[in-house]
PDB file of N, CA and C in Angstrom:
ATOM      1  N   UNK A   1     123.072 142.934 172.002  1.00  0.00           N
ATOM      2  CA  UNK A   1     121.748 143.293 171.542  1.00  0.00           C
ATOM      3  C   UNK A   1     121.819 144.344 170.427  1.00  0.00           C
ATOM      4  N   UNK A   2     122.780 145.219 170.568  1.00  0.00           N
ATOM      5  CA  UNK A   2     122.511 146.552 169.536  1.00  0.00           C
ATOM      6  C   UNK A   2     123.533 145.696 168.258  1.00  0.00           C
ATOM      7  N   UNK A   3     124.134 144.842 167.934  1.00  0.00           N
ATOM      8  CA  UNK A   3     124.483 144.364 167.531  1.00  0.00           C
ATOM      9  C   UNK A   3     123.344 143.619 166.692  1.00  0.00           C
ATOM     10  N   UNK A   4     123.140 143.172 167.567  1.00  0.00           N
ATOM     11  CA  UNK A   4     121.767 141.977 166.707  1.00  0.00           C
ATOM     12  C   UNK A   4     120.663 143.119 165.869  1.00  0.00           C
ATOM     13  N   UNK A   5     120.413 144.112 166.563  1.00  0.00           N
ATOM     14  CA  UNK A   5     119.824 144.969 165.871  1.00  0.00           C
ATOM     15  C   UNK A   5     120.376 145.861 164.591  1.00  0.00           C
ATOM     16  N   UNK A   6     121.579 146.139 164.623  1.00  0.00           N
ATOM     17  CA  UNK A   6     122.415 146.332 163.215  1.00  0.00           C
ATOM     18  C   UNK A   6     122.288 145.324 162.355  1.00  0.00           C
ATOM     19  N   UNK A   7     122.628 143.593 162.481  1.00  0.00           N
ATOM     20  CA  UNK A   7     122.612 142.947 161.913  1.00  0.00           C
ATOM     21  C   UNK A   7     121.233 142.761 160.858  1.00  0.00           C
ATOM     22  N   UNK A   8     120.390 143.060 161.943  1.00  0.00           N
ATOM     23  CA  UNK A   8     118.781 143.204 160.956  1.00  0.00           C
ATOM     24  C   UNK A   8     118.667 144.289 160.000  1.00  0.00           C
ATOM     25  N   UNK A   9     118.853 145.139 160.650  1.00  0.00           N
ATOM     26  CA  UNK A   9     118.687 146.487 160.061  1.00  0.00           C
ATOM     27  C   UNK A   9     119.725 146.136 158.494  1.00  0.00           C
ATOM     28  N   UNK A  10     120.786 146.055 158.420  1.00  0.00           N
ATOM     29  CA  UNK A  10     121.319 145.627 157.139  1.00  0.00           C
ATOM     30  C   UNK A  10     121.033 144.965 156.690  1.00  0.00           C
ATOM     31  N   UNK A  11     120.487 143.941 157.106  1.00  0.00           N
ATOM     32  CA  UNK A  11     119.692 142.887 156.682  1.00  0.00           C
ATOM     33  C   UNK A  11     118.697 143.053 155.474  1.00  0.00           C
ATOM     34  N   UNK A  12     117.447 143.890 156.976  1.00  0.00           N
ATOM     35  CA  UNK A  12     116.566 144.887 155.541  1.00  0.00           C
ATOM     36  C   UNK A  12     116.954 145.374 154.510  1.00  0.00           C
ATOM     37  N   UNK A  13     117.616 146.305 154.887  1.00  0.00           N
ATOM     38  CA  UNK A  13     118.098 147.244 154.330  1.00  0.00           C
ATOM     39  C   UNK A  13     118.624 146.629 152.429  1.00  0.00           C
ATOM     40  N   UNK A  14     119.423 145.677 152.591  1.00  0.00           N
ATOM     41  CA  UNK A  14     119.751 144.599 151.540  1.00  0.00           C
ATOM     42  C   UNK A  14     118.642 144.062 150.993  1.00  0.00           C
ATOM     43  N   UNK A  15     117.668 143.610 151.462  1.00  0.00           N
ATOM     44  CA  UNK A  15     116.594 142.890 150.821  1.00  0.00           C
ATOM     45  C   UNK A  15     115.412 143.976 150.114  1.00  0.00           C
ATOM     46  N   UNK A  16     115.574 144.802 150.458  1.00  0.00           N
ATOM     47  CA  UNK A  16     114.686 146.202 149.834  1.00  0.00           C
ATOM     48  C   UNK A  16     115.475 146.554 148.686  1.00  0.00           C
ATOM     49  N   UNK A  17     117.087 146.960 148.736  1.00  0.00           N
ATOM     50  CA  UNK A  17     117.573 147.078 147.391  1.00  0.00           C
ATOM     51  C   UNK A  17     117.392 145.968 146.701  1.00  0.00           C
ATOM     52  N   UNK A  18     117.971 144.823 147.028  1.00  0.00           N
ATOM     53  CA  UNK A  18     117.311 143.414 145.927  1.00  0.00           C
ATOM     54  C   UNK A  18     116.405 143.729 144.952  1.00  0.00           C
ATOM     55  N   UNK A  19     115.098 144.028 146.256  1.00  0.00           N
ATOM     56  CA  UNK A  19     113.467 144.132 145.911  1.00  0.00           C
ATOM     57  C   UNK A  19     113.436 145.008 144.530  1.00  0.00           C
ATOM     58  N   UNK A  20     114.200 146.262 144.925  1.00  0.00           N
ATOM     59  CA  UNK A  20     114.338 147.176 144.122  1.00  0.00           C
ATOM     60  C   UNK A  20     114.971 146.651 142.609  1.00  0.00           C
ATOM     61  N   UNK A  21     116.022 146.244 142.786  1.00  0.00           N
ATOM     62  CA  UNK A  21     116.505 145.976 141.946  1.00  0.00           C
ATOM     63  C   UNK A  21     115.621 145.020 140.488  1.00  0.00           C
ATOM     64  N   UNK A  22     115.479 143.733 141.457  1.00  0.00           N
ATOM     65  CA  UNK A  22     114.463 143.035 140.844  1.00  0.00           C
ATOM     66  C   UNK A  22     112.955 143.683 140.047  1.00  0.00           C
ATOM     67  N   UNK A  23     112.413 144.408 140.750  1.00  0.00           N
ATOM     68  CA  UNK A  23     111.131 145.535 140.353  1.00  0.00           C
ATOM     69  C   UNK A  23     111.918 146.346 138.865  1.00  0.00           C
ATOM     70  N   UNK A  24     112.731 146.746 139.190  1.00  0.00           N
ATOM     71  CA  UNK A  24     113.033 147.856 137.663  1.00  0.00           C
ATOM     72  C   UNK A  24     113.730 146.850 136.610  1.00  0.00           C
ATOM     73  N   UNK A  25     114.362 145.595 137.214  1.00  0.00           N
ATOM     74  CA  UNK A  25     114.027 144.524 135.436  1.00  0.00           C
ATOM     75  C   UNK A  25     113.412 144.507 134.914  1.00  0.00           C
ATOM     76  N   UNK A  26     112.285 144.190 135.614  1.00  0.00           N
ATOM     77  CA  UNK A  26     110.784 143.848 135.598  1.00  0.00           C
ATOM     78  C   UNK A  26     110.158 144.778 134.892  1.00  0.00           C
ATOM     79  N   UNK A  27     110.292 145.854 135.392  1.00  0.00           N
ATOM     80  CA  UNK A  27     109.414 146.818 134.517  1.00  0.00           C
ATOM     81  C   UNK A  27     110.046 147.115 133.042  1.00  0.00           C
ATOM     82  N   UNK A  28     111.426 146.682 133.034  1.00  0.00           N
ATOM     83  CA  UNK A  28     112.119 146.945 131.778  1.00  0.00           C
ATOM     84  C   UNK A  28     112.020 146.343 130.552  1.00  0.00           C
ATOM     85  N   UNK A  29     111.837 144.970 131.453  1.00  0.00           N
ATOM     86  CA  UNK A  29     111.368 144.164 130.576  1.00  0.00           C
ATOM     87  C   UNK A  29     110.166 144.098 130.113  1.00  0.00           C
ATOM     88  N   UNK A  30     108.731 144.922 130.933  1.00  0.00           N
ATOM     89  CA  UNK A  30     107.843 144.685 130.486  1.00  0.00           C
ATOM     90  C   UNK A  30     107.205 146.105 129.400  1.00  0.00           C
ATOM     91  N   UNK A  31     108.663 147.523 129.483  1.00  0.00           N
ATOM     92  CA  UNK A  31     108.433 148.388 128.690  1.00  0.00           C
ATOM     93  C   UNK A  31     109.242 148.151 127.288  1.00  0.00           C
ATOM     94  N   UNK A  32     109.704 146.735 126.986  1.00  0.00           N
ATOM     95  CA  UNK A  32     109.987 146.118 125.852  1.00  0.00           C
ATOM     96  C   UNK A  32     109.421 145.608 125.242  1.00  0.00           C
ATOM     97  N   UNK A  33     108.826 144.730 126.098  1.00  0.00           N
ATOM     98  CA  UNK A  33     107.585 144.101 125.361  1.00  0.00           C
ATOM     99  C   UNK A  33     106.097 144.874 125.091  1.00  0.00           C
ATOM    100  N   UNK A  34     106.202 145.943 125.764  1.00  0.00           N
ATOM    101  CA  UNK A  34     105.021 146.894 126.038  1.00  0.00           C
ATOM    102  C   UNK A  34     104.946 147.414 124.341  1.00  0.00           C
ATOM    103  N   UNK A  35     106.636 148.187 124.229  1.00  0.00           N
ATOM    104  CA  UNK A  35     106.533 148.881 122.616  1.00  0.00           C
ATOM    105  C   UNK A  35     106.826 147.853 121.677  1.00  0.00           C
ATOM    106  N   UNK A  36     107.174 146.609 122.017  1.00  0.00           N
ATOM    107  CA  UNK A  36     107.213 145.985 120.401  1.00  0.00           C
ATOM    108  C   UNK A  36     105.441 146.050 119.901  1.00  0.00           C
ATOM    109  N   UNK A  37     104.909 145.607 121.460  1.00  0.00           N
ATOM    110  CA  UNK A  37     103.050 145.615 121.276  1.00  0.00           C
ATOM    111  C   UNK A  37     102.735 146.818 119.917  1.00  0.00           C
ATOM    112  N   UNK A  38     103.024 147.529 120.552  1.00  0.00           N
ATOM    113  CA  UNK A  38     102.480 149.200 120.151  1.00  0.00           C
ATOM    114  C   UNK A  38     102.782 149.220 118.933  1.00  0.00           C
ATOM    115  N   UNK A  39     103.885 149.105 118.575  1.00  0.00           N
ATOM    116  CA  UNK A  39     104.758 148.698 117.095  1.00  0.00           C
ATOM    117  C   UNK A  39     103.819 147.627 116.023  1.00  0.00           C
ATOM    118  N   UNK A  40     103.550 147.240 116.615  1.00  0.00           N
ATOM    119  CA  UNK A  40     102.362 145.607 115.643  1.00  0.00           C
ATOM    120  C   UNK A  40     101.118 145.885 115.942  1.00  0.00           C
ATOM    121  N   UNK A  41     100.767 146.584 116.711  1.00  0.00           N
ATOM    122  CA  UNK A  41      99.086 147.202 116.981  1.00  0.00           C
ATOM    123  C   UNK A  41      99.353 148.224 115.616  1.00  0.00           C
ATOM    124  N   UNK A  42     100.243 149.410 115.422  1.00  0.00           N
ATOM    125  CA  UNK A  42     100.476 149.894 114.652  1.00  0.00           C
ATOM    126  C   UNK A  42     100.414 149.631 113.200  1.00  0.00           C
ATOM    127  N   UNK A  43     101.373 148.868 113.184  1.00  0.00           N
ATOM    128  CA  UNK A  43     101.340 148.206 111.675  1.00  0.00           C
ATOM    129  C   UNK A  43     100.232 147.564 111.159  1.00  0.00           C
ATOM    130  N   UNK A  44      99.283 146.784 112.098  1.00  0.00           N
ATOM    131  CA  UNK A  44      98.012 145.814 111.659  1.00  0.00           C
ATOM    132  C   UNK A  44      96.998 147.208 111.567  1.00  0.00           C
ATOM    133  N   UNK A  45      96.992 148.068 112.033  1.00  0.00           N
ATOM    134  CA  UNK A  45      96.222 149.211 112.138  1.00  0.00           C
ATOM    135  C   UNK A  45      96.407 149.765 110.703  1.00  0.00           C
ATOM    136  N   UNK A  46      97.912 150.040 110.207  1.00  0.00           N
ATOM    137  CA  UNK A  46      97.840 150.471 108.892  1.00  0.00           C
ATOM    138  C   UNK A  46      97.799 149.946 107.690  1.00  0.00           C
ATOM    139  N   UNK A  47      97.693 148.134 108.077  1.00  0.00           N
ATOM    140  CA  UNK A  47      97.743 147.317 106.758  1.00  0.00           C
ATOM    141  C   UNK A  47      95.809 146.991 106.890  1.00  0.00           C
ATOM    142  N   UNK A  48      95.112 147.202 108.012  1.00  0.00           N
ATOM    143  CA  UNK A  48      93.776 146.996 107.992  1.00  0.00           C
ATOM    144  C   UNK A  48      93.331 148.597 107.205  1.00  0.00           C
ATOM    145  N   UNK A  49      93.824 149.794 107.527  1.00  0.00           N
ATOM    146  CA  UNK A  49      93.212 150.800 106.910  1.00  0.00           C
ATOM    147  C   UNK A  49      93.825 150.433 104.729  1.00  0.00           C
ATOM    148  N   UNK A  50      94.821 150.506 105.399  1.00  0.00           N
ATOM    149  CA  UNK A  50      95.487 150.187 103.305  1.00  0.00           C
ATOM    150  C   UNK A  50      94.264 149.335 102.424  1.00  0.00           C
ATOM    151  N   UNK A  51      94.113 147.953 103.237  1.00  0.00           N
ATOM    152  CA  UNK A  51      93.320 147.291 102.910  1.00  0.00           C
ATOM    153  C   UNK A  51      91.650 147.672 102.414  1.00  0.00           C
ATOM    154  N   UNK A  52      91.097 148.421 103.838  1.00  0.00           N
ATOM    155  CA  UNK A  52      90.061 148.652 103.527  1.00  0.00           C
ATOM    156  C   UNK A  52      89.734 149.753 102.482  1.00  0.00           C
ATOM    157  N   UNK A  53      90.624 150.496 102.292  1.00  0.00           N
ATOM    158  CA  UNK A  53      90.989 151.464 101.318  1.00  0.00           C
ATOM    159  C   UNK A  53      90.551 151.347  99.958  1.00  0.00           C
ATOM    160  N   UNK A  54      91.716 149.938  99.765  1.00  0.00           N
ATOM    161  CA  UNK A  54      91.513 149.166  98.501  1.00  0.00           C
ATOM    162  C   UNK A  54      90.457 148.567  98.635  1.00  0.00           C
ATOM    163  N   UNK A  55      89.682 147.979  99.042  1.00  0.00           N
ATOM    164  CA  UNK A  55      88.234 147.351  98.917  1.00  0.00           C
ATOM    165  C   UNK A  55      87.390 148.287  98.473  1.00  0.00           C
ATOM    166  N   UNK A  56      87.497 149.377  99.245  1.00  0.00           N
ATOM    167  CA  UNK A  56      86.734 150.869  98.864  1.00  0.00           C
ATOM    168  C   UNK A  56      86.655 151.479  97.131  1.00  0.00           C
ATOM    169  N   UNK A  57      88.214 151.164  96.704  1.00  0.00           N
ATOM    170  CA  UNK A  57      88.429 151.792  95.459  1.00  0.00           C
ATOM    171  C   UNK A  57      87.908 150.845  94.400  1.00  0.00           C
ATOM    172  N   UNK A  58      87.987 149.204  94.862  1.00  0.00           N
ATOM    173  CA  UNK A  58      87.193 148.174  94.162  1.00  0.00           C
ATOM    174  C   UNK A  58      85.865 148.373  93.716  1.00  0.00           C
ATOM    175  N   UNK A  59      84.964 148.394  94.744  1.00  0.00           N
ATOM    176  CA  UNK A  59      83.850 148.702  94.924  1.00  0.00           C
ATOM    177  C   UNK A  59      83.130 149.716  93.824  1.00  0.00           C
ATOM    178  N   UNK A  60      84.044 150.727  93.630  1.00  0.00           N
ATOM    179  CA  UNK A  60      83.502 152.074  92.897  1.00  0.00           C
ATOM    180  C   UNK A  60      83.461 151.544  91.491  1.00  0.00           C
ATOM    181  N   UNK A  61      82.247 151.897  90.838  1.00  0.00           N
ATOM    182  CA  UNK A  61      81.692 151.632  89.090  1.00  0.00           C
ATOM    183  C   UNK A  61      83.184 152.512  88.540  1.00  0.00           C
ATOM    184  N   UNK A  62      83.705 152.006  87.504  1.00  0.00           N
ATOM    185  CA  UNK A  62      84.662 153.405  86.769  1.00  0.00           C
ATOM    186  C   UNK A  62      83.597 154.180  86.248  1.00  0.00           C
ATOM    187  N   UNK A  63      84.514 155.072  85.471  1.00  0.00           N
ATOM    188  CA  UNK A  63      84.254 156.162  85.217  1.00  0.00           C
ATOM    189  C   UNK A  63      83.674 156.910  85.890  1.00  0.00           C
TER     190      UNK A  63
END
């Protein structure tokens, strides 16, 4: 019996690190894809301000 109960207990014990293991890929992978996001939110952020910029300077009569 205390046998059978070790056997579980490692058992768990194994399937929680797995768990673990599996969970922090996961998140690794999803704080990769998280900053390329951030990176291209970025850039469209500064080619929409450049842009509107220049529309702005269009706009104006010379002189």
């Amino acid at each position: 019996m205390t046998l059978l109960l070790l056997a579980v207990s490692v058992m768990g014990i194994v399937a929680i690190n797995k768990g673990n293991c599996s969970l922090d890929v996961i998140n690794r992978i999803q704080g990769i894809e998280l900053n390329a996001l951030y990176q291209s939110n970025g850039d469209l952020m500064r080619a929409r301000h450049c842009r509107a910029g220049g529309a702005q300077n269009r706009d104006r009569p010379a002189g």
